[in-house]
N, C-alpha and C. Protein backbone atom coordinates (compact mmCIF):
# COMPACT_ATOMS: atom_id res chain seq x y z
N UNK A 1 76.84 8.65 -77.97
CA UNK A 1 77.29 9.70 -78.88
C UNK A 1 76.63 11.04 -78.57
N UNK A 2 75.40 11.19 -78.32
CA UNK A 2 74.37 12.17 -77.81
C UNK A 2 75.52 13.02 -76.77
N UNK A 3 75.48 11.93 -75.72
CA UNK A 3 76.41 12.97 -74.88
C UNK A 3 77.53 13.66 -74.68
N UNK A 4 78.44 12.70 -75.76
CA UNK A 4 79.76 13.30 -76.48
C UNK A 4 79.83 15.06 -76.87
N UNK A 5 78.21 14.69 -77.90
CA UNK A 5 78.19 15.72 -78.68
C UNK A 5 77.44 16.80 -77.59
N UNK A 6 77.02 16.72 -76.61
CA UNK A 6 76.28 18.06 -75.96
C UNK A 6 77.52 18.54 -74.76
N UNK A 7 78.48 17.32 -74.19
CA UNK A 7 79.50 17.98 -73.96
C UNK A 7 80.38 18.71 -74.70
N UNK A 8 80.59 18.47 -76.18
CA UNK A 8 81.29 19.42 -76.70
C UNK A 8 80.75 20.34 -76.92
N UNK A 9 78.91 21.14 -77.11
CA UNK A 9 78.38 22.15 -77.21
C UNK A 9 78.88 22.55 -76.16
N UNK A 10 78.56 22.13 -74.78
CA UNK A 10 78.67 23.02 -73.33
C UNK A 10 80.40 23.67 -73.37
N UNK A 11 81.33 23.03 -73.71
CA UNK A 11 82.30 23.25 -73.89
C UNK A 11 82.96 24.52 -74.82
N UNK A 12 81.84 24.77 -75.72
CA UNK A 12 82.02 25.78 -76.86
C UNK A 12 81.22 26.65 -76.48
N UNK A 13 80.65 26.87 -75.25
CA UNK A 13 79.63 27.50 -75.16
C UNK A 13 79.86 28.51 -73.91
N UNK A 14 81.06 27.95 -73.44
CA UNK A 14 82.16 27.94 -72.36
C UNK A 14 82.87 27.16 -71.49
N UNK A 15 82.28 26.26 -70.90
CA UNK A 15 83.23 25.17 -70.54
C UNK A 15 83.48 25.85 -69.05
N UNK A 16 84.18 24.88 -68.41
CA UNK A 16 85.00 25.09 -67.22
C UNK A 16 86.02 26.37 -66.88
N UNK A 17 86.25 26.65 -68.48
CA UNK A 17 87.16 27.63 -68.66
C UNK A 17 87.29 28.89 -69.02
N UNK A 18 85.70 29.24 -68.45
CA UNK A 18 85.08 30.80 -68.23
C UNK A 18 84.26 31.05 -67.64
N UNK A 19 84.29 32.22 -67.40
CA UNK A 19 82.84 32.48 -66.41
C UNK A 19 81.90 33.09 -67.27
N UNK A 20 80.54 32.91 -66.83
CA UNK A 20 79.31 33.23 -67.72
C UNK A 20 78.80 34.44 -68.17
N UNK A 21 79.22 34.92 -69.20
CA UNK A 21 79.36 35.72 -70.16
C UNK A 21 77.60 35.90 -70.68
N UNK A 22 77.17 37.31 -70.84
CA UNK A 22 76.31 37.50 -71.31
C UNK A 22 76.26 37.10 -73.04
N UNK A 23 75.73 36.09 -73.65
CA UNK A 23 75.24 35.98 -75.14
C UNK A 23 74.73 37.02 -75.99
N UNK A 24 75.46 36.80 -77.10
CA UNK A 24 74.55 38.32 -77.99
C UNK A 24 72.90 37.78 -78.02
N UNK A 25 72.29 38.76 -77.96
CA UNK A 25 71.19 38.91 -77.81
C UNK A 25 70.49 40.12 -78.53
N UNK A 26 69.41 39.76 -79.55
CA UNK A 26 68.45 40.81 -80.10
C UNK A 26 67.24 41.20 -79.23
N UNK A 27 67.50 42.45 -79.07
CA UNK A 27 66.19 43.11 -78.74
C UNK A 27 64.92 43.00 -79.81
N UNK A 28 64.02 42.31 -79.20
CA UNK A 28 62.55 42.82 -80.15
C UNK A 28 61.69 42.62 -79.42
N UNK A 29 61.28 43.56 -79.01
CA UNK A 29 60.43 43.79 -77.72
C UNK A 29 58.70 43.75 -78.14
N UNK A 30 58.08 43.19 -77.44
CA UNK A 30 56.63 43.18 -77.79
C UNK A 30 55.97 44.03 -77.05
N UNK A 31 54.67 44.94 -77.33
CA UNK A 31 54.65 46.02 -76.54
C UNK A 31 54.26 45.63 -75.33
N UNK A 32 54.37 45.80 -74.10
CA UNK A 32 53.89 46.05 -72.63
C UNK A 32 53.50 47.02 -71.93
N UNK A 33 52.53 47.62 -72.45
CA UNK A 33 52.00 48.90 -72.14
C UNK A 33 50.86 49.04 -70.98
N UNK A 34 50.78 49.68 -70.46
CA UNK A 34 50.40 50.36 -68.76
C UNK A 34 49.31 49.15 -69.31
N UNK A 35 48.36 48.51 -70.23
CA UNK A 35 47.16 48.36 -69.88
C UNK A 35 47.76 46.71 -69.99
N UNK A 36 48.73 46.19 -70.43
CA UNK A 36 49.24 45.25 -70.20
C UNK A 36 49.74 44.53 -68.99
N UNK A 37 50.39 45.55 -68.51
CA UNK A 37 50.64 45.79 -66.93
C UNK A 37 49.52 45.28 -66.17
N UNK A 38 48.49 46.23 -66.28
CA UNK A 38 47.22 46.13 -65.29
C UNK A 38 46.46 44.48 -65.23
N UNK A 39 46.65 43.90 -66.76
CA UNK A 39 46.03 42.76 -67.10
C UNK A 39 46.89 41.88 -66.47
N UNK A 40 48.05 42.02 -65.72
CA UNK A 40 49.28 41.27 -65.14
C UNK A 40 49.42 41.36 -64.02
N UNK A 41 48.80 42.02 -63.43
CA UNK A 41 48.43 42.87 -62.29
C UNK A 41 47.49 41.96 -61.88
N UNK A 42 46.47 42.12 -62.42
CA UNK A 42 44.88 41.36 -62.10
C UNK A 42 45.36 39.51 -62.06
N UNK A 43 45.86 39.25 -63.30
CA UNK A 43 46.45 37.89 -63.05
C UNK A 43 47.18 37.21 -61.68
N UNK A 44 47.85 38.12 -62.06
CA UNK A 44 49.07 37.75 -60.86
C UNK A 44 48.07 37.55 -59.32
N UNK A 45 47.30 38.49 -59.09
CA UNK A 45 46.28 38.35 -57.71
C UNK A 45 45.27 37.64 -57.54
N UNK A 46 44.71 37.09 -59.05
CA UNK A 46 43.79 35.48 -59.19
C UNK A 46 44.38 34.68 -59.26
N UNK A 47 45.76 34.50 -59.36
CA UNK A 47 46.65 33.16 -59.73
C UNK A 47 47.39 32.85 -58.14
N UNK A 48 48.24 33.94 -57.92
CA UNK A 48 49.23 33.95 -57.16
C UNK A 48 48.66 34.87 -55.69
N UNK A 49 47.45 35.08 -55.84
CA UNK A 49 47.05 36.16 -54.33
C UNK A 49 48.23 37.51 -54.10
N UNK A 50 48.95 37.78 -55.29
CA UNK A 50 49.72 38.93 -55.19
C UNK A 50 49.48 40.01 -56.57
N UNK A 51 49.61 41.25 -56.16
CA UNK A 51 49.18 42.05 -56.78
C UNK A 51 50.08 43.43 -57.66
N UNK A 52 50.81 42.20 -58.27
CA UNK A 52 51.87 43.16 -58.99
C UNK A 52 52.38 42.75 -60.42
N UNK A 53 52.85 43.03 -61.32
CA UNK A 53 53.80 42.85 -62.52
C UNK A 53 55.14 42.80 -62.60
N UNK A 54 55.57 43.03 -61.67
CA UNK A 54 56.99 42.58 -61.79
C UNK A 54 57.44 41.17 -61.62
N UNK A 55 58.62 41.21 -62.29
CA UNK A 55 59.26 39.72 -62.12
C UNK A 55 60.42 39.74 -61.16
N UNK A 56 60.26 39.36 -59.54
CA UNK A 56 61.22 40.18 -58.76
C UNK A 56 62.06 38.80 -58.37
N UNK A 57 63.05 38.11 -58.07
CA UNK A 57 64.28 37.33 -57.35
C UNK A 57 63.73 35.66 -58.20
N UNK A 58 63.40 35.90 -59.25
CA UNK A 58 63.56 34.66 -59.83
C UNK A 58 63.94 33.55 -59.57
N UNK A 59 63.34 32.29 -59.22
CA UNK A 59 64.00 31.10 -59.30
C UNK A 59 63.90 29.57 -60.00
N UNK A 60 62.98 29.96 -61.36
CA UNK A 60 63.20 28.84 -61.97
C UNK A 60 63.60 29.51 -63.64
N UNK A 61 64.10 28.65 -64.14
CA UNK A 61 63.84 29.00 -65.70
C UNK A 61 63.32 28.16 -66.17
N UNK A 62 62.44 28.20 -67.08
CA UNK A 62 61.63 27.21 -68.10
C UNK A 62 62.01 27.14 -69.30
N UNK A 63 61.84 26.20 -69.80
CA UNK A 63 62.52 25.85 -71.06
C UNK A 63 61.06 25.49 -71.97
N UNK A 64 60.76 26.19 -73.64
CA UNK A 64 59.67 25.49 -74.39
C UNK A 64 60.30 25.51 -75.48
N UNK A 65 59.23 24.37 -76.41
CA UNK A 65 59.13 24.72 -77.54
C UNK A 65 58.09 25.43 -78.06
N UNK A 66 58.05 26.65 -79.52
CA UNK A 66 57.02 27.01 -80.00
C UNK A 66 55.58 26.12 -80.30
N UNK A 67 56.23 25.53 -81.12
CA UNK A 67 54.95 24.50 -82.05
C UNK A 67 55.41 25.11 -83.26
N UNK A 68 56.59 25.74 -83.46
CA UNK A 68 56.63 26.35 -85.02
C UNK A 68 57.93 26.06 -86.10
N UNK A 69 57.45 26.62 -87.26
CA UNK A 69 59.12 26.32 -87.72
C UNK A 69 59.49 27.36 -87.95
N UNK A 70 59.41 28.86 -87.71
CA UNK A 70 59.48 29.91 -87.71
C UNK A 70 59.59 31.25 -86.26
N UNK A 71 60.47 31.95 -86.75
CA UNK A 71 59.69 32.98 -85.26
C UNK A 71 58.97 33.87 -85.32
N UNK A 72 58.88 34.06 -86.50
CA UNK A 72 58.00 35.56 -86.80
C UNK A 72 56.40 35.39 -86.36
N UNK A 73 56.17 34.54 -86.29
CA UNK A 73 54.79 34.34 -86.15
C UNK A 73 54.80 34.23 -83.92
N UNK A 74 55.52 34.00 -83.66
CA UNK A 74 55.36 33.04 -82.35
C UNK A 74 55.75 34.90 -81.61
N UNK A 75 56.70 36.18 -82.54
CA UNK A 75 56.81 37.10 -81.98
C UNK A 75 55.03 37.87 -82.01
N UNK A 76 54.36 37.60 -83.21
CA UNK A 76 53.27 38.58 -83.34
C UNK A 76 52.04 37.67 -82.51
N UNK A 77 52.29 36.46 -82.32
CA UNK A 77 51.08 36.08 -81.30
C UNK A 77 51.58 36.31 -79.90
N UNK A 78 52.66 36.63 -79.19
CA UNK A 78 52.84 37.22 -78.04
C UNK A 78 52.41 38.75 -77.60
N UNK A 79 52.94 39.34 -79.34
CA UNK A 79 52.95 41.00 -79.02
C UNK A 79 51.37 41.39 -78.86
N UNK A 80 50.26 40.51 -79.51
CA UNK A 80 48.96 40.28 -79.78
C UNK A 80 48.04 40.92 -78.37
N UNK A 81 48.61 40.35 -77.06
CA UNK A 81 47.67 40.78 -76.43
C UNK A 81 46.11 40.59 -76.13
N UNK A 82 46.19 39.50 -76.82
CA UNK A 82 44.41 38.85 -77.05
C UNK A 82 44.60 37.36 -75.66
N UNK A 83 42.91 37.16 -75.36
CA UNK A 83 43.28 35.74 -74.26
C UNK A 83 43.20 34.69 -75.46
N UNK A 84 44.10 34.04 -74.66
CA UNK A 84 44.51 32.99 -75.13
C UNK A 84 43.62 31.48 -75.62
N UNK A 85 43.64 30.73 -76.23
CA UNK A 85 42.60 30.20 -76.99
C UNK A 85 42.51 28.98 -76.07
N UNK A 86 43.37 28.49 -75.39
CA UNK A 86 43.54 27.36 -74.25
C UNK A 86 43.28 27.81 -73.34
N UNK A 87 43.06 29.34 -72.55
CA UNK A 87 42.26 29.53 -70.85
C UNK A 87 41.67 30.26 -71.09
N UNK A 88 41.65 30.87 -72.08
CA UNK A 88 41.06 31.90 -72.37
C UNK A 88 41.18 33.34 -71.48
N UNK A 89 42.23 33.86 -70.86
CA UNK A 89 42.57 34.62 -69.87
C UNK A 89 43.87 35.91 -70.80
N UNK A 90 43.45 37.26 -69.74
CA UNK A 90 44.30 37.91 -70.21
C UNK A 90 45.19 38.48 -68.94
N UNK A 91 46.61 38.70 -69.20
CA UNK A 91 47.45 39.11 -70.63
C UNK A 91 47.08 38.00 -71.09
N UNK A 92 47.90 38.32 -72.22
CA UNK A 92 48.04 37.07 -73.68
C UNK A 92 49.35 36.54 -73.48
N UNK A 93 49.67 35.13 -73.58
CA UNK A 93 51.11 34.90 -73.61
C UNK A 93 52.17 35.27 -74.07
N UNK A 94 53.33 34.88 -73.05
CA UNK A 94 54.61 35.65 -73.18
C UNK A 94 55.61 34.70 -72.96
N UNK A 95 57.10 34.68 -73.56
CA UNK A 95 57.74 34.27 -72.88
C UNK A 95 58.77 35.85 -73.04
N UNK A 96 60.14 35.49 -71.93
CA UNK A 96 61.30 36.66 -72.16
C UNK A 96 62.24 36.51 -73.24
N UNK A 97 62.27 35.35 -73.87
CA UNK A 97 63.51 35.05 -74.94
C UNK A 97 62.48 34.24 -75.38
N UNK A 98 62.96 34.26 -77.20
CA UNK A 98 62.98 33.12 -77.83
C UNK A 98 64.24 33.03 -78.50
N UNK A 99 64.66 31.82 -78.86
CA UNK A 99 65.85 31.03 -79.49
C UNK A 99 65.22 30.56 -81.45
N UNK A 100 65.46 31.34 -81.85
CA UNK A 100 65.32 30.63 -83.49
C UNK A 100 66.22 29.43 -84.11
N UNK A 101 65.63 29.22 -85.15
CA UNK A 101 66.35 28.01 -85.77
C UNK A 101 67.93 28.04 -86.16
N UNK A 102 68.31 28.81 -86.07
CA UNK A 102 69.41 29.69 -86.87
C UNK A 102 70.33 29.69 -85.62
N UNK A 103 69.74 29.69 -84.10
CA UNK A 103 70.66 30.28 -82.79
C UNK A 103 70.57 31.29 -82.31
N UNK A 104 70.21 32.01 -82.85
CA UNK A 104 69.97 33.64 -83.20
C UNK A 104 68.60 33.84 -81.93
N UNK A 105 69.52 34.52 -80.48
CA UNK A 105 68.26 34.72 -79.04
C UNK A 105 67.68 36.21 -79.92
N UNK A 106 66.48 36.25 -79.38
CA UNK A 106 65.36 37.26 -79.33
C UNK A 106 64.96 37.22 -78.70
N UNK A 107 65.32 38.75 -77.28
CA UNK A 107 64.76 39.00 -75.84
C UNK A 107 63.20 39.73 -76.16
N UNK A 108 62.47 39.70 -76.13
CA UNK A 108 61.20 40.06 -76.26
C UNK A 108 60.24 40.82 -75.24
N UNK A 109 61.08 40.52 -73.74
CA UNK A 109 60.30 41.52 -72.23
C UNK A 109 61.55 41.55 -71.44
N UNK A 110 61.45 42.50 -71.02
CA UNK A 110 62.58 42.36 -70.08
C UNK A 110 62.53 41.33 -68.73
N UNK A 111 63.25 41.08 -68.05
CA UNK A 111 63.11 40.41 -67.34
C UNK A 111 62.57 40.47 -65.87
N UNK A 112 62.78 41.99 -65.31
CA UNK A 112 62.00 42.31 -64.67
C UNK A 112 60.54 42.46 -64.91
N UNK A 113 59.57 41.96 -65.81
CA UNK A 113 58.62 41.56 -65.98
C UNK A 113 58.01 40.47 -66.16
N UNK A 114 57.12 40.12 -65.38
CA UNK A 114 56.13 38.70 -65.63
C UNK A 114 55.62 38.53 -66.55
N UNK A 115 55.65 37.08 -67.53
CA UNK A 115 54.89 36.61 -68.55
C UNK A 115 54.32 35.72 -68.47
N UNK A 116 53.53 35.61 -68.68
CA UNK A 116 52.75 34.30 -69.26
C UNK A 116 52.94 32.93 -70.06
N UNK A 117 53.53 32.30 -69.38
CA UNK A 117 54.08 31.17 -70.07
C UNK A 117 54.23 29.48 -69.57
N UNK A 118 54.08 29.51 -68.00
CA UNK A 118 53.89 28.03 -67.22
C UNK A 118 52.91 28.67 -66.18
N UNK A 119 51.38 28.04 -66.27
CA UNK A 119 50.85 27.91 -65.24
C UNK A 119 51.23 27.73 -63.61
N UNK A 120 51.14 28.27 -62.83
CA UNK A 120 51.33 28.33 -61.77
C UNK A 120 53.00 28.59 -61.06
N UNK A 121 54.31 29.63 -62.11
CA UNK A 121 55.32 29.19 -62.46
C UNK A 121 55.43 30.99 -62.93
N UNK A 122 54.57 31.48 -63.25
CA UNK A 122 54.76 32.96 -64.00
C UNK A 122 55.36 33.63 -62.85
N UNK A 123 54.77 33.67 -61.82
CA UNK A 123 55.24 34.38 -60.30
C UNK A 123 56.69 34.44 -60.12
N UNK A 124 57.28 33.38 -60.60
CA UNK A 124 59.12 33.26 -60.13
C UNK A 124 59.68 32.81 -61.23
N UNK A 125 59.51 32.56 -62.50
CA UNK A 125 60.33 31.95 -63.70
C UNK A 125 60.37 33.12 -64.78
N UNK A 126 61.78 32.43 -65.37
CA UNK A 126 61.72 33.21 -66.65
C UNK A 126 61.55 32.01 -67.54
N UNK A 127 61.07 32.84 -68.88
CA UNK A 127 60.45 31.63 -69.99
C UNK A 127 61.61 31.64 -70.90
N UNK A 128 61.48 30.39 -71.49
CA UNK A 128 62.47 30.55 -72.71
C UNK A 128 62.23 29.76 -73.63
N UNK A 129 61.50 30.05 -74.74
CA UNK A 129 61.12 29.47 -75.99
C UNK A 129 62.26 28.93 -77.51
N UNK A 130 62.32 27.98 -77.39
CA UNK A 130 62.83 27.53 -78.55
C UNK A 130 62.07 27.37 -79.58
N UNK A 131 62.20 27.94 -81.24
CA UNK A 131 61.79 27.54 -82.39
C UNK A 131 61.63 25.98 -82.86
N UNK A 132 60.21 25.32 -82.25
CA UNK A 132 60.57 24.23 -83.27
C UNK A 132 59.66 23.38 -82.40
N UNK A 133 58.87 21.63 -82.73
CA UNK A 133 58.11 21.13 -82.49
C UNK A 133 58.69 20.11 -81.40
N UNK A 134 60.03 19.49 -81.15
CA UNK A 134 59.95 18.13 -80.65
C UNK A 134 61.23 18.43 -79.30
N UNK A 135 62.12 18.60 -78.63
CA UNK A 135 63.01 18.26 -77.94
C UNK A 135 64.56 18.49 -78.98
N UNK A 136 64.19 17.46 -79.93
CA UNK A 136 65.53 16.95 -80.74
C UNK A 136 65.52 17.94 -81.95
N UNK A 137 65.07 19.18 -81.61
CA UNK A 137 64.99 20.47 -82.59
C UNK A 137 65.74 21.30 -82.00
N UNK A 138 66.29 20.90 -80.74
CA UNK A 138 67.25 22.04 -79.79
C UNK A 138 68.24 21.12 -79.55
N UNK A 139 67.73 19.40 -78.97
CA UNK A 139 69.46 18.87 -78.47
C UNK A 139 69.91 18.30 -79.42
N UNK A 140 69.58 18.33 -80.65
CA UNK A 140 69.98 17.65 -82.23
C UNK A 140 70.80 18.80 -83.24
N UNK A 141 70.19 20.18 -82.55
CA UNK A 141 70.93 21.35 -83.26
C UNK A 141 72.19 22.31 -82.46
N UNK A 142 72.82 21.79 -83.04
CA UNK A 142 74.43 22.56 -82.65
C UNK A 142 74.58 24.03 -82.10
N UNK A 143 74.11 24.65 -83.02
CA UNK A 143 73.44 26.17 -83.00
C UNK A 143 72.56 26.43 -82.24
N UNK A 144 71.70 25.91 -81.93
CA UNK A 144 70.48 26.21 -80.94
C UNK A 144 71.10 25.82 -79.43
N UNK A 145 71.45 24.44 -79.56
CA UNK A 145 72.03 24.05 -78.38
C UNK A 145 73.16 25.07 -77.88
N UNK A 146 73.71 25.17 -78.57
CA UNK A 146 75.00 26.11 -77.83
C UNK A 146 74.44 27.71 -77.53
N UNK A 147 73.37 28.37 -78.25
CA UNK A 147 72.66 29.49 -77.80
C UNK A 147 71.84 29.19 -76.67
N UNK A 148 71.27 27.84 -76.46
CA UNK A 148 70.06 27.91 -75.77
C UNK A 148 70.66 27.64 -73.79
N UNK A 149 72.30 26.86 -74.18
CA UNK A 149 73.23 26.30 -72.83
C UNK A 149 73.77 28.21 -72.41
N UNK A 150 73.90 28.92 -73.41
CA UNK A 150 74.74 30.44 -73.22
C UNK A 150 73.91 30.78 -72.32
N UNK A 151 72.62 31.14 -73.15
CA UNK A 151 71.48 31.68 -72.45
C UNK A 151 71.01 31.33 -71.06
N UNK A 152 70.58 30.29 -70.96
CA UNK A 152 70.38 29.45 -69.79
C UNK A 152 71.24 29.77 -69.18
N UNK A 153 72.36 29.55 -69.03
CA UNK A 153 73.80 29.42 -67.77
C UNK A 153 73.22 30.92 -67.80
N UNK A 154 74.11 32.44 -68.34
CA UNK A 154 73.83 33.21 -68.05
C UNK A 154 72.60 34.26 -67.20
N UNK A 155 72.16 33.25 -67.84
CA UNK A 155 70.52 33.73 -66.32
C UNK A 155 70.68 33.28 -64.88
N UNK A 156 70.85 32.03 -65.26
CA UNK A 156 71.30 31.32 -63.77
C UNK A 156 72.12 31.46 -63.33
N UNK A 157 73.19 32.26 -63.29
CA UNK A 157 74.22 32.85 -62.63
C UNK A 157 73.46 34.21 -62.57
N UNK A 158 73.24 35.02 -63.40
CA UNK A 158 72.69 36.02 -63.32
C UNK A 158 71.84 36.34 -61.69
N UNK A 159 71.31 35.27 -62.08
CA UNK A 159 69.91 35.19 -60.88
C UNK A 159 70.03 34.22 -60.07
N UNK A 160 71.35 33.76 -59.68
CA UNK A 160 71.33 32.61 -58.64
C UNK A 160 70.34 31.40 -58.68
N UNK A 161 69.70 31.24 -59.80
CA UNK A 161 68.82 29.98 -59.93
C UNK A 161 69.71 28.87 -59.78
N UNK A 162 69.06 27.46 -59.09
CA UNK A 162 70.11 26.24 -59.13
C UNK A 162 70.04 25.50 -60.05
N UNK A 163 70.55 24.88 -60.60
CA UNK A 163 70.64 23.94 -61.72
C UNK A 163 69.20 23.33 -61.86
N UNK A 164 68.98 22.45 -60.62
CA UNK A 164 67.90 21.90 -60.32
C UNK A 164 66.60 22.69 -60.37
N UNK A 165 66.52 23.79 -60.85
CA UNK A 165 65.28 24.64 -61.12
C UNK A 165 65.48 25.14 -62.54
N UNK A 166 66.05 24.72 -63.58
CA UNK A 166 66.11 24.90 -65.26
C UNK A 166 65.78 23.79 -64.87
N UNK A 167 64.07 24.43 -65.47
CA UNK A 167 63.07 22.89 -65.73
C UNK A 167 62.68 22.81 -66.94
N UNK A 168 61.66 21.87 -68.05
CA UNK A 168 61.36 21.64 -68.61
C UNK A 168 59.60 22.37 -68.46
N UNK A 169 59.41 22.56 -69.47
CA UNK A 169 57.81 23.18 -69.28
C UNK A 169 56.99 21.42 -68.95
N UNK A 170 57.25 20.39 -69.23
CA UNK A 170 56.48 19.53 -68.73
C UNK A 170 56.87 18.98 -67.32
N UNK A 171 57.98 19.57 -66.61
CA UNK A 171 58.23 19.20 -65.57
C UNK A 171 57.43 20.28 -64.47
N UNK A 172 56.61 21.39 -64.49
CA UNK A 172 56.12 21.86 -64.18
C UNK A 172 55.67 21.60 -62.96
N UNK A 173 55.05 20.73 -62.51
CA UNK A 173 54.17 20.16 -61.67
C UNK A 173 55.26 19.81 -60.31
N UNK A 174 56.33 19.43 -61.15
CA UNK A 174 57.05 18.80 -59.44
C UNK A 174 57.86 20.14 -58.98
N UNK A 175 57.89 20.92 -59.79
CA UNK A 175 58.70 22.03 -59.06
C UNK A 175 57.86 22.67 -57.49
N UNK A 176 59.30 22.58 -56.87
CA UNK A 176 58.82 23.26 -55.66
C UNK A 176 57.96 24.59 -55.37
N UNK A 177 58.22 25.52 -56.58
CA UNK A 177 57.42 26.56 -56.67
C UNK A 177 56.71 26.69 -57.09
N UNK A 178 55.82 25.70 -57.51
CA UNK A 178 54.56 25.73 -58.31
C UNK A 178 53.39 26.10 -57.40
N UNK A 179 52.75 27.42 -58.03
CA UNK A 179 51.69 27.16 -57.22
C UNK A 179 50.63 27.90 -57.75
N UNK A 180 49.65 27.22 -57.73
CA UNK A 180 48.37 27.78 -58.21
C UNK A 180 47.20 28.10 -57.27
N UNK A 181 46.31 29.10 -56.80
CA UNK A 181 45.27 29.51 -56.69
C UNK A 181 43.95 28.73 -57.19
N UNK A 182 43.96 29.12 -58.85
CA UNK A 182 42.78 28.42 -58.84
C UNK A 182 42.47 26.77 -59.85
N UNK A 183 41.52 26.31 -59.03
CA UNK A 183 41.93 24.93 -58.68
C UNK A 183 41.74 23.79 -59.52
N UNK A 184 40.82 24.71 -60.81
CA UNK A 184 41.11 23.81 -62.00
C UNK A 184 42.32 23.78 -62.77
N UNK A 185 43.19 24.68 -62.44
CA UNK A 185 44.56 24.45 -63.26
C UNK A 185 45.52 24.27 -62.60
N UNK A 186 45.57 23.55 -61.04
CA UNK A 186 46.66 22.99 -60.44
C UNK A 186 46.88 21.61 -60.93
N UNK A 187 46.16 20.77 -61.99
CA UNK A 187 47.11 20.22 -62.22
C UNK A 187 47.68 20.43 -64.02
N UNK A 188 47.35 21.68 -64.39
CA UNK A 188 48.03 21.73 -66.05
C UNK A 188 49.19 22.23 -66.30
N UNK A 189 49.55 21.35 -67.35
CA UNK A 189 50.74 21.63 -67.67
C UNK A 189 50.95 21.27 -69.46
N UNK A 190 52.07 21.21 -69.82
CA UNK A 190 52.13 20.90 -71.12
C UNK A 190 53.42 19.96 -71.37
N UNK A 191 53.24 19.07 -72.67
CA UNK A 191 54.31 18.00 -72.74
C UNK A 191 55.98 18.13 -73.18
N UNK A 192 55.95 19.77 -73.55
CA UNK A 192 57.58 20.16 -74.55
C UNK A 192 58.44 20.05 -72.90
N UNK A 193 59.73 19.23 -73.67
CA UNK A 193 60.68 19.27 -72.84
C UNK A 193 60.12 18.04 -71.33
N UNK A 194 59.99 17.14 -71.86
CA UNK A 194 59.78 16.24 -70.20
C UNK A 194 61.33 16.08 -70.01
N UNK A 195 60.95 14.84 -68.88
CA UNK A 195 62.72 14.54 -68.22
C UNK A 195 63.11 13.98 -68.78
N UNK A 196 63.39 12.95 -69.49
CA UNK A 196 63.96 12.51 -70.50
C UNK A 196 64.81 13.07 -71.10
N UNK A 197 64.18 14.47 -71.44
CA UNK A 197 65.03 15.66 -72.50
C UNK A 197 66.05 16.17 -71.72
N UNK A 198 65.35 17.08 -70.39
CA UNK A 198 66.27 17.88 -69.28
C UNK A 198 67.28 17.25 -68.84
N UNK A 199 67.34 15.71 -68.38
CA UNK A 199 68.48 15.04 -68.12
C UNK A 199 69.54 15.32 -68.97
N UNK A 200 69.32 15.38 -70.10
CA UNK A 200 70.59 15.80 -70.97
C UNK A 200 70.79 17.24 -70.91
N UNK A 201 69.82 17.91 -71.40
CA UNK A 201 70.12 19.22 -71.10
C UNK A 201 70.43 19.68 -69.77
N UNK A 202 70.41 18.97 -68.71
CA UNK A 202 70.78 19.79 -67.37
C UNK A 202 72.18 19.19 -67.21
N UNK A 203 72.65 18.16 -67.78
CA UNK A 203 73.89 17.41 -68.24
C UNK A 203 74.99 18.29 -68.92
N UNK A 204 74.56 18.99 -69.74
CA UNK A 204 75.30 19.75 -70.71
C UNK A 204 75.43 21.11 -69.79
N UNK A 205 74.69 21.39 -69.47
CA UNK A 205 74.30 22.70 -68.65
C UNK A 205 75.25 22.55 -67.61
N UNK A 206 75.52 21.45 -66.72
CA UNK A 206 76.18 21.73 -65.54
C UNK A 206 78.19 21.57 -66.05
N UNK A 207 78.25 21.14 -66.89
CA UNK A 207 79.44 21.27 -67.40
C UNK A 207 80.41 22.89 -67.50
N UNK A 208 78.94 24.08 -67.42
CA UNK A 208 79.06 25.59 -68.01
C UNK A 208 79.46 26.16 -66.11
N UNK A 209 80.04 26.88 -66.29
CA UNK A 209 80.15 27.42 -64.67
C UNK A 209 79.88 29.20 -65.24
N UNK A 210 79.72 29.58 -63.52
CA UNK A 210 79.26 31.41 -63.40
C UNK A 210 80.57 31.93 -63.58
């Protein structure tokens, strides 16, 4: 039944029978200001041995959950700018979208900018945060699901990403582009979204064409 129902999201979401259409989307931008930059800057050349802030030819997208039941909170601990309480490193985390409970995307950085959001993964991915604690808070919700398949497809056409690179934030590790510098955090990662989940969601997803 699961898959019944996420083919008929992908289907409403566009289907075979359009090409990939940009999703309405709210701007609410968190600030990124020159000294933000610089802190992204510095990252990017301890992490990645490169020395820049931009987010240039993208090739994965990541998929999370918050930990919340809300977004308001998950926008003001991004816009925050403080290190983070798990590496303790600055910038402060980011993703480029979040998805609320409601369906309702909120772009938050543009995309030509790097965030903070999968270890060893910031260098070439865009992030994409869903509102909510478990997997079955996005492929259980109609609304989310069908914002979160819009979104997704539209990037990946956007940006030529392959199917096979809309990963899961716990699939982290096997992606081909993973790569980390320094060497206590080549192997971290986090548990939202394993394969289990993505199988369906990359299921529903490939149903959507560019």
């Amino acid at each position: 039944m699961l898959g019944v129902a996420l083919a008929t999201i992908a289907l409403a979401a566009g289907g075979h029978a359009a090409a990939a259409e940009r999703p309405p989307i709210a701007w609410d931008a968190i600030p990124f200001p020159a000294k933000r930059k610089r802190e992204m800057t510095s990252y990017s050349k301890r992490h990645y041995g490169s020395s820049h802030y931009g987010l240039h030819n993208p090739k994965v997208i990541v998929e999370h959950l918050t930990e919340s039941s809300t977004y308001r909170p998950v926008w003001s601990m991004f816009a925050q700018d403080v290190a983070d309480s798990e590496l303790h490193e600055l910038p402060g985390v980011c993703s480029h979208f979040v998805i609320d409970q409601n369906g309702k995307i909120h772009q938050l950085v543009p995309i030509s900018l790097m965030c903070r959001h999968t270890v060893g993964l910031n260098w070439t991915s865009i992030g994409i945060e869903h509102v909510g604690f478990n997997p079955s808070d996005v492929l259980g919700r109609a609304k989310v699901m069908r914002a979160s398949l819009r979104l997704t497809n539209w990037l990946r056409c956007r940006e030529g990403i392959e199917l096979k690179n809309v990963i899961g934030h716990n699939e982290s590790l096997k992606s081909p582009y993973h790569h980390e510098r320094v060497a206590r955090l080549r192997g971290q990662t986090h548990d939202d979204f394993p394969t289990s989940s993505m199988r369906k969601y990359r299921a529903a997803l490939r149903k959507l064409t560019c």
